[in-house]
N, C-alpha and C. Protein backbone atom coordinates (compact mmCIF):
# COMPACT_ATOMS: atom_id res chain seq x y z
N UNK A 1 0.85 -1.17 0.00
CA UNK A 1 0.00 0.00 0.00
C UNK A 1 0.90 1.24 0.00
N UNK A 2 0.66 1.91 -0.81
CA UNK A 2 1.57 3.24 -1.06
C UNK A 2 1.41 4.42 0.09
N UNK A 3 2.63 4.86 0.53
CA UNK A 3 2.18 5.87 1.72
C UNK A 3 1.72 7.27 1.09
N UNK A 4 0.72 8.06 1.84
CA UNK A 4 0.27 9.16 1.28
C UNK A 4 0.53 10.76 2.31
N UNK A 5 1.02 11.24 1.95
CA UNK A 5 1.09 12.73 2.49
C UNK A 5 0.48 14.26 1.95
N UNK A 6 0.99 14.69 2.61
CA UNK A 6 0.00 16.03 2.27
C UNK A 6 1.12 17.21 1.51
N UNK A 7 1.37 17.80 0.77
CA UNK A 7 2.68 18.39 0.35
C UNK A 7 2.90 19.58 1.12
N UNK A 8 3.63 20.20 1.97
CA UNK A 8 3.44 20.83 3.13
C UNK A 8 3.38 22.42 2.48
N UNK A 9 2.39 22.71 2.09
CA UNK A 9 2.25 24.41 1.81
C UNK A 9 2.19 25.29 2.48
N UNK A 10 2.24 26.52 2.61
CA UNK A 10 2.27 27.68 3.43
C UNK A 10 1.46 28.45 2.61
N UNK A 11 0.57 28.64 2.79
CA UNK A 11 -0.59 29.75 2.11
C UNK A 11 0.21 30.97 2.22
N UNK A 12 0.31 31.44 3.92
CA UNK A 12 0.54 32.37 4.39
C UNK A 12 1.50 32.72 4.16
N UNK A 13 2.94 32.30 3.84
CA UNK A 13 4.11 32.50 2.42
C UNK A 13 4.03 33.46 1.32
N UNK A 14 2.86 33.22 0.81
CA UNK A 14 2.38 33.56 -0.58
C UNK A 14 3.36 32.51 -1.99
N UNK A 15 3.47 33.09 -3.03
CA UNK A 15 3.79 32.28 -3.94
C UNK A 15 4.84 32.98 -4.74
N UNK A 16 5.80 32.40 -5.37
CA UNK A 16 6.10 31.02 -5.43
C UNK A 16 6.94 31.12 -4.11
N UNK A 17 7.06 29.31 -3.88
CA UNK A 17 7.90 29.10 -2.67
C UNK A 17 8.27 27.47 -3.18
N UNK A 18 9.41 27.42 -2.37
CA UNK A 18 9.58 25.78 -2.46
C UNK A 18 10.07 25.06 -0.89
N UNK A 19 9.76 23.78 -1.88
CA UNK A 19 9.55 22.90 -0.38
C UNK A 19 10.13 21.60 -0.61
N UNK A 20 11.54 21.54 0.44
CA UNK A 20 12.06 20.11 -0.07
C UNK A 20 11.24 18.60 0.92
N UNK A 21 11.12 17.69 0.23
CA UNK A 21 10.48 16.62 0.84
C UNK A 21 11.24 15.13 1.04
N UNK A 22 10.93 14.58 1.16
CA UNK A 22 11.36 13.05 1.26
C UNK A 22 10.45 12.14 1.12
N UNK A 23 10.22 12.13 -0.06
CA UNK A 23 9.73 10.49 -0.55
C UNK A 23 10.13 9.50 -0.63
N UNK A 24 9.77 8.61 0.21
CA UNK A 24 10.35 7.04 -0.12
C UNK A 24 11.73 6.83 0.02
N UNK A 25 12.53 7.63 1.06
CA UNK A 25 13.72 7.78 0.80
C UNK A 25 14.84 8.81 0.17
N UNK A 26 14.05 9.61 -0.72
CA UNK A 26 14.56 10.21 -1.50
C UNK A 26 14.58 11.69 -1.53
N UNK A 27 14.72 12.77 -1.36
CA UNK A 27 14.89 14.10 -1.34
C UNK A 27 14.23 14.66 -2.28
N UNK A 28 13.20 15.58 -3.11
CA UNK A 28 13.22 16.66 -4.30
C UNK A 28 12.29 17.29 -3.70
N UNK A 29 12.92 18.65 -3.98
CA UNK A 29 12.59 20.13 -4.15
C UNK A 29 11.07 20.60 -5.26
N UNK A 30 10.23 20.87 -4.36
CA UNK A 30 8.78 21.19 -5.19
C UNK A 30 8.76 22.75 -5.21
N UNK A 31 9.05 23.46 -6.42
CA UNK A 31 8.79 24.94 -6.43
C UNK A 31 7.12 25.01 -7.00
N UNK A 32 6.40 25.77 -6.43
CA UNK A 32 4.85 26.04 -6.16
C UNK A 32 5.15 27.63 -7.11
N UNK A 33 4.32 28.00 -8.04
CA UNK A 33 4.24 29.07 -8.29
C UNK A 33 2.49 29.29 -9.31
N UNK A 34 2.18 30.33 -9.59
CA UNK A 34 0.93 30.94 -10.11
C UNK A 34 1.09 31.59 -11.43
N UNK A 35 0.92 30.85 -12.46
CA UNK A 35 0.65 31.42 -13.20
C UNK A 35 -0.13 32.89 -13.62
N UNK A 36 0.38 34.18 -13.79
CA UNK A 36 -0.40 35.11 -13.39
C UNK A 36 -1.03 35.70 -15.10
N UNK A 37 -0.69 34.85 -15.96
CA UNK A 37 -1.78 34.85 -17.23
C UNK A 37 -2.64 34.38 -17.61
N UNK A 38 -2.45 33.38 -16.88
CA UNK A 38 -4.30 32.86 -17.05
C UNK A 38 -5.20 33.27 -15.91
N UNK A 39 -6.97 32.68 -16.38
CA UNK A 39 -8.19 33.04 -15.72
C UNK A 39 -8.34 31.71 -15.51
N UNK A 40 -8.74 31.57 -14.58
CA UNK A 40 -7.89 31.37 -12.94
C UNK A 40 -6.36 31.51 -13.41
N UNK A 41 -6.17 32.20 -12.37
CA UNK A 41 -4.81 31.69 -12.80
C UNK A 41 -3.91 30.08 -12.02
N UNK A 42 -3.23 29.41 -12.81
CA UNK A 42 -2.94 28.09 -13.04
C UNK A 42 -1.84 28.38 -12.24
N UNK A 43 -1.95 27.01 -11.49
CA UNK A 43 -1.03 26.39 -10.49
C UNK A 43 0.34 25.73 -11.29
N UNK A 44 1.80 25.86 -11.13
CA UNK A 44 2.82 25.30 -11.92
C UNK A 44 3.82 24.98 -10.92
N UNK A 45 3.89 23.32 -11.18
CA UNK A 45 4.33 22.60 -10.28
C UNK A 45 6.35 22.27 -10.97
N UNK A 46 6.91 22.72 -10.41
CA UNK A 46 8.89 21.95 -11.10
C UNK A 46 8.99 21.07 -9.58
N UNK A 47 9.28 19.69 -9.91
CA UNK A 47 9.62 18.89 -8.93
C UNK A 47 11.02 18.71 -9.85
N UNK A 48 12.38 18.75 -8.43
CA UNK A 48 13.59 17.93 -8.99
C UNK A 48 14.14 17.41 -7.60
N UNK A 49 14.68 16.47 -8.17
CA UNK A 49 15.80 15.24 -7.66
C UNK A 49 16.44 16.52 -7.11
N UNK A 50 16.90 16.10 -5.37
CA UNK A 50 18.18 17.00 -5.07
C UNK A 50 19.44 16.04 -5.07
N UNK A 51 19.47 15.07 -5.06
CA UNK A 51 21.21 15.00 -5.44
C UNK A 51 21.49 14.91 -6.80
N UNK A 52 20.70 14.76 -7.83
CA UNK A 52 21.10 14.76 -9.07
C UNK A 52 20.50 16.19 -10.14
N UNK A 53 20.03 16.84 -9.03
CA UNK A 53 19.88 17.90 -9.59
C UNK A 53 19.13 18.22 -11.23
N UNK A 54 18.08 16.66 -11.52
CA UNK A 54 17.55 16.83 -12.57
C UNK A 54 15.71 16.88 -12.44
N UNK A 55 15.65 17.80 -13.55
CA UNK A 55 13.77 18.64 -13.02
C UNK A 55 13.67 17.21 -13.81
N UNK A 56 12.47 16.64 -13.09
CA UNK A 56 12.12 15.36 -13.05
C UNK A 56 10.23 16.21 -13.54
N UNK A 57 9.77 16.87 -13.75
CA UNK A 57 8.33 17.77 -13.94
C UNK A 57 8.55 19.33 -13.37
N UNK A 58 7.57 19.56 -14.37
CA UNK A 58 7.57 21.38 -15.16
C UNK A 58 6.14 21.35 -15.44
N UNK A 59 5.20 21.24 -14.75
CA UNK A 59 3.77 21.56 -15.52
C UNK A 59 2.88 22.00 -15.14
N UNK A 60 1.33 22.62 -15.30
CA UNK A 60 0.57 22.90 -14.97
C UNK A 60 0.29 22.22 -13.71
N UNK A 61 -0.77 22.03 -12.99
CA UNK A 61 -1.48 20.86 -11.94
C UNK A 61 -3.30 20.90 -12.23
N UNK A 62 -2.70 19.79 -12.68
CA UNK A 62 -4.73 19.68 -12.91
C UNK A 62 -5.29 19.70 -11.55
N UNK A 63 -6.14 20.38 -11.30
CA UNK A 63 -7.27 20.04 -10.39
C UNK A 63 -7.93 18.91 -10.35
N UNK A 64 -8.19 18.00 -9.15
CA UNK A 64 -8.73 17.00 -9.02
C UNK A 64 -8.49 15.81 -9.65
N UNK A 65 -7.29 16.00 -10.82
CA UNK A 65 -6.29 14.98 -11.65
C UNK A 65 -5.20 14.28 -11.42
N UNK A 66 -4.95 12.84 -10.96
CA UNK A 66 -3.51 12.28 -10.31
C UNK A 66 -2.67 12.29 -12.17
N UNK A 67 -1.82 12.84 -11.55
CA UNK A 67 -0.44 12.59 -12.39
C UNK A 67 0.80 11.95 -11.72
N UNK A 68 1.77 10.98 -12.69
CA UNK A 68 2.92 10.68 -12.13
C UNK A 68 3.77 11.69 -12.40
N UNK A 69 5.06 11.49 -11.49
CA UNK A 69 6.31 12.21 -11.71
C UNK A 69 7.56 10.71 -11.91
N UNK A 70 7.81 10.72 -13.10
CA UNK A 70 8.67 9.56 -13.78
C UNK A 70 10.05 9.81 -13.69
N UNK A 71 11.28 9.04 -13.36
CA UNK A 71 12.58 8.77 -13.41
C UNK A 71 12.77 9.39 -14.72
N UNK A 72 13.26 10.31 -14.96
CA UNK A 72 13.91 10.91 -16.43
C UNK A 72 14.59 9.80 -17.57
N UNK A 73 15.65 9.10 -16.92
CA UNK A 73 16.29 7.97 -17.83
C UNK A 73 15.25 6.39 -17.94
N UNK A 74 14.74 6.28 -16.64
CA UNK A 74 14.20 4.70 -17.10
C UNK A 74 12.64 4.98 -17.35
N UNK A 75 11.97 6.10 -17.27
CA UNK A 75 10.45 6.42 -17.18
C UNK A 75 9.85 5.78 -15.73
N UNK A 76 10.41 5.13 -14.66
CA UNK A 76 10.16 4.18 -13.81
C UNK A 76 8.86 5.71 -12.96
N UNK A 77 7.83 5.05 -12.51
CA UNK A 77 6.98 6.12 -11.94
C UNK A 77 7.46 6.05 -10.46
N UNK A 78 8.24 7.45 -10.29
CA UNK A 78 8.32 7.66 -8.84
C UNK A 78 7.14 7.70 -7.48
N UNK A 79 6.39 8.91 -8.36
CA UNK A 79 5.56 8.93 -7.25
C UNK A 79 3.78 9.55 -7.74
N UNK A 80 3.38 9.22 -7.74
CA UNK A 80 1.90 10.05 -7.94
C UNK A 80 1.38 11.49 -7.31
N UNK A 81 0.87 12.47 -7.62
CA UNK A 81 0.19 13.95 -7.24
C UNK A 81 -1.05 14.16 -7.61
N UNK A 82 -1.77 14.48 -6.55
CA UNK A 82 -3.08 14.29 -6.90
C UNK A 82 -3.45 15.85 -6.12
N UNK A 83 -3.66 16.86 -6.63
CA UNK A 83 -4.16 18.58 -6.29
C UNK A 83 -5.20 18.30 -6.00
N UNK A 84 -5.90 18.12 -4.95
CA UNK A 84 -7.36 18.56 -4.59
C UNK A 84 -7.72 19.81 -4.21
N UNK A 85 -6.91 20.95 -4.21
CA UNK A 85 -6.87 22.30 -4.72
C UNK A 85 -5.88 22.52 -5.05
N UNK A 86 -6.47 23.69 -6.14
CA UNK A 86 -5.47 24.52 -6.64
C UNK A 86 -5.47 25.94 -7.11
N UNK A 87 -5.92 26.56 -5.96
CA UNK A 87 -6.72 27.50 -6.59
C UNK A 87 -5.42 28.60 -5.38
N UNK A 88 -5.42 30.12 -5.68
CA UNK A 88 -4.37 30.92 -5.39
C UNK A 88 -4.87 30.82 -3.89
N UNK A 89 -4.14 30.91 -2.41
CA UNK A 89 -4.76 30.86 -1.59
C UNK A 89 -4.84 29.66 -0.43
N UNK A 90 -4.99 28.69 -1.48
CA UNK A 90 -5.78 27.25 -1.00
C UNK A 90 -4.91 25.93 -2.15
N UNK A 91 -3.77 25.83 -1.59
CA UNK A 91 -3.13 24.60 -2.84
C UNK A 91 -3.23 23.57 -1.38
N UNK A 92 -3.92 22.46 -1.92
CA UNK A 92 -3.33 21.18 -1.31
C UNK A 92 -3.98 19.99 -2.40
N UNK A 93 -2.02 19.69 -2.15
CA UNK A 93 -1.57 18.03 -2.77
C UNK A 93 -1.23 17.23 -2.07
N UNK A 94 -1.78 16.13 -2.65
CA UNK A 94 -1.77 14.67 -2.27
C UNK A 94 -0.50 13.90 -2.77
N UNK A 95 0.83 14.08 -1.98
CA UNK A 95 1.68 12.88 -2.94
C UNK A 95 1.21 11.51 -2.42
N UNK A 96 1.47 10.10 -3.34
CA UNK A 96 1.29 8.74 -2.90
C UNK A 96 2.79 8.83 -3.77
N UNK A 97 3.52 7.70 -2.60
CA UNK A 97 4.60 7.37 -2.94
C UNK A 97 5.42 5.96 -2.33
């Protein structure tokens, strides 16, 4: 059964900010930032590897949509993200990992 956490945000921060974690062992750096051209404006997630220092995801965050974040060289799925908000204000993600 895959363990699940909450991705630790700071509203009260404001945006962008980043936040290093430990999944499964492993260290990467989640920079949180707001797209300020779109209506809503869109949540944009860069997760990277900290000892290898490679952006492992660069993308929007769907609302209410699980996406993986994949090993760059083998595609192997690290970990799953699932935004059950994402709105300016109010971000909380779901990693399973």
């Amino acid at each position: 059964m895959p363990e699940v956490q909450v991705l630790p945000v700071d509203e009260a921060r404001g945006f962008p900010q980043r936040q290093r974690v430990v999944i499964n062992g492993e260290a990467y750096d989640f920079t949180l930032r707001f797209n300020p051209f779109e209506t809503p404006k869109a949540l944009i997630l860069t997760v990277e590897d900290v000892p290898g220092g490679n952006t492992l995801c660069n993308s929007k965050v769907p609302e209410k949509a699980a996406f993986e974040v994949r090993a760059p060289t083998t595609r192997k799925a690290l970990f799953a993200l699932l935004a059950n908000r994402a709105e300016e204000g109010q971000v909380d993600i779901w990693v399973y990992g």
